[in-house]
N, C-alpha and C. Protein backbone atom coordinates (compact mmCIF):
# COMPACT_ATOMS: atom_id res chain seq x y z
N UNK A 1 0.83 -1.20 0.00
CA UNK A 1 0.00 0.00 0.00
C UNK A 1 0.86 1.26 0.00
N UNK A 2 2.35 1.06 0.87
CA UNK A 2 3.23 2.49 0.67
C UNK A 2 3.36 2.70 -0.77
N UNK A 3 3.48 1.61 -1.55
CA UNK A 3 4.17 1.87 -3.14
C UNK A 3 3.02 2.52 -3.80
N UNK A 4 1.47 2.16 -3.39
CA UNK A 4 0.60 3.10 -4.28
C UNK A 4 0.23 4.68 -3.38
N UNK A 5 0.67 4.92 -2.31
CA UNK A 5 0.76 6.41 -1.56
C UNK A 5 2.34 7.21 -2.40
N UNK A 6 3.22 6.29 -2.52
CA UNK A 6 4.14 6.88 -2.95
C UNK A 6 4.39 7.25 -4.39
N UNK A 7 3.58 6.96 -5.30
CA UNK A 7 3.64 6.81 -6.62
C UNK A 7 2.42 8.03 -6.52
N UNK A 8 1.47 7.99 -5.97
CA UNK A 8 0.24 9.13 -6.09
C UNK A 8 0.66 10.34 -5.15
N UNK A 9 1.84 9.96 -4.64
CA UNK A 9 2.52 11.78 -3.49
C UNK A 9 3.30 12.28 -5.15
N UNK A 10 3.81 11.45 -6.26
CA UNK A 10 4.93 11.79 -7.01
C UNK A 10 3.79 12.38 -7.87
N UNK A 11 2.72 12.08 -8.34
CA UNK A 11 1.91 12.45 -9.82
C UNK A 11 1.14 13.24 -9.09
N UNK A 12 0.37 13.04 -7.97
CA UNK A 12 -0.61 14.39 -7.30
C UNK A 12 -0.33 14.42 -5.77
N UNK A 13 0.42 14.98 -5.04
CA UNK A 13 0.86 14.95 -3.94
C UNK A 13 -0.32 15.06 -2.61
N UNK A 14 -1.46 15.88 -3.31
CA UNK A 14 -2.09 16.27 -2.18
C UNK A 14 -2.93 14.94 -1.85
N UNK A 15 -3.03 13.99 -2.75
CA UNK A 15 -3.68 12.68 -3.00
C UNK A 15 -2.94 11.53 -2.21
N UNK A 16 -1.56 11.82 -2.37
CA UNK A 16 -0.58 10.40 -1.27
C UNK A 16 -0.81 11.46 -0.29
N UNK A 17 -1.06 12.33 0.43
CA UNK A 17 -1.02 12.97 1.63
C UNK A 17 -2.67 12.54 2.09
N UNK A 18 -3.35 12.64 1.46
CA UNK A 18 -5.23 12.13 2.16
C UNK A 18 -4.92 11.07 2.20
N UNK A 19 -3.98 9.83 1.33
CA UNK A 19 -4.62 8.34 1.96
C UNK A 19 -3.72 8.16 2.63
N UNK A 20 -2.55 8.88 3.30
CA UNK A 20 -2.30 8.60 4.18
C UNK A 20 -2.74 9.32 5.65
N UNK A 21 -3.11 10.28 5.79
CA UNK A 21 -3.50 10.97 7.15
C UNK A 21 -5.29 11.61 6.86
N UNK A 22 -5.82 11.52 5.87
CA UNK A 22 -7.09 12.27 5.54
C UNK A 22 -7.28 13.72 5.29
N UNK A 23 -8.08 14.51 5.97
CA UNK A 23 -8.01 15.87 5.55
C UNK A 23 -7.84 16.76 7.34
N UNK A 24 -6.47 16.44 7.53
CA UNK A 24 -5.84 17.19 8.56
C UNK A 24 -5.14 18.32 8.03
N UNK A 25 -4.51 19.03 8.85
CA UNK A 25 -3.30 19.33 8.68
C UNK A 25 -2.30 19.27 8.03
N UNK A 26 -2.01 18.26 7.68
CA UNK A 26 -0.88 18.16 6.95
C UNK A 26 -1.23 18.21 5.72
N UNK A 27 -2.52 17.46 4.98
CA UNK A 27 -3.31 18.07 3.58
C UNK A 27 -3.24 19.36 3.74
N UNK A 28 -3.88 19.93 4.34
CA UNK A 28 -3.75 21.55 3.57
C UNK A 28 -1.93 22.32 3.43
N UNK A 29 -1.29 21.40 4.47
CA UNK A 29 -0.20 22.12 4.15
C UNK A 29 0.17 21.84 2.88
N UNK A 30 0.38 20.44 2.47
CA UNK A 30 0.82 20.25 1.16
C UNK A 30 0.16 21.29 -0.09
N UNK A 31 -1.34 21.27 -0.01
CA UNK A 31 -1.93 21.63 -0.75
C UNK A 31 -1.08 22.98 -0.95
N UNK A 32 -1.15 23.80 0.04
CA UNK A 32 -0.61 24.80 -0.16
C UNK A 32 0.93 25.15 -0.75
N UNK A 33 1.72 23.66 -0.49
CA UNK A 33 3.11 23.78 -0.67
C UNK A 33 2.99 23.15 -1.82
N UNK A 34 2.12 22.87 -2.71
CA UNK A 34 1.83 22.20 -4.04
C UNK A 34 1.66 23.35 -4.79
N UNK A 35 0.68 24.00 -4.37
CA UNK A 35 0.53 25.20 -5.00
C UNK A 35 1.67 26.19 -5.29
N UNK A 36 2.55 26.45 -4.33
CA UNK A 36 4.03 27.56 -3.76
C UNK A 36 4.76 26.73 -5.02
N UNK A 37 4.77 25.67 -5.63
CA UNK A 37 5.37 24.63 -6.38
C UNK A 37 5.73 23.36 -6.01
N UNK A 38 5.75 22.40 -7.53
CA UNK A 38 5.26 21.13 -7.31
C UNK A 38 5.87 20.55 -6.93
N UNK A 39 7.75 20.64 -6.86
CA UNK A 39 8.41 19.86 -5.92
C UNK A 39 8.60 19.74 -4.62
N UNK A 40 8.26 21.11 -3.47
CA UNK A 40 8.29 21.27 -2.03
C UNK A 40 7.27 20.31 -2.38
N UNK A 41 5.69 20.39 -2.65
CA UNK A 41 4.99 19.56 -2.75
C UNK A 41 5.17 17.76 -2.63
N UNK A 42 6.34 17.32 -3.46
CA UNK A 42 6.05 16.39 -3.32
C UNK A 42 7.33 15.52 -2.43
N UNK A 43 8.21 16.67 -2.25
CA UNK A 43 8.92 16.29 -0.83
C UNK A 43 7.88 15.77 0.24
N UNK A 44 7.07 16.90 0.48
CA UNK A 44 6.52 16.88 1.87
C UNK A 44 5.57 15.72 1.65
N UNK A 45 5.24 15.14 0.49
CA UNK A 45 4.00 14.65 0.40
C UNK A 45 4.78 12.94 0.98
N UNK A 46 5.88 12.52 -0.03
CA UNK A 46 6.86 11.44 0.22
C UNK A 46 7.15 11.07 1.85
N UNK A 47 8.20 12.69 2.03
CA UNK A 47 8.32 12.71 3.71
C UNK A 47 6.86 12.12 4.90
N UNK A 48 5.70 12.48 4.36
CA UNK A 48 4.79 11.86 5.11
C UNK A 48 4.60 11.02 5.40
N UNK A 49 3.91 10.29 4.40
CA UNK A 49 3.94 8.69 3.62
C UNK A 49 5.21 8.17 4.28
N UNK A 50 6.37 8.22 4.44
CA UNK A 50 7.80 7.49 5.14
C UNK A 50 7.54 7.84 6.51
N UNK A 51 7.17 9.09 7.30
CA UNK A 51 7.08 8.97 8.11
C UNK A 51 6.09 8.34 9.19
N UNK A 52 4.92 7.66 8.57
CA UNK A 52 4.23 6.93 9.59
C UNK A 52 4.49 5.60 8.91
């Protein structure tokens, strides 16, 4: 299940960030750091996903 969060943080980040935590916190941050541009985006989105 990490390999399909981690493949959907790389093509839509804000998407590996909901199936892994839902619509907390940390979704809107991405969202927002998706938006600022798409690679902070998909750092943070990866970094998530690894971290739980």
């Amino acid at each position: 299940m990490d390999l399909i969060r981690i493949l959907a943080a790389i093509f839509i980040p804000p998407l590996g960030v909901f199936l892994q935590v839902g619509l907390g916190k940390d979704f809107w941050i991405n969202i927002l750091l998706t938006f600022l541009g798409y690679v902070p985006g998909i750092v943070h989105a990866v970094w998530i996903i690894a971290r739980k």
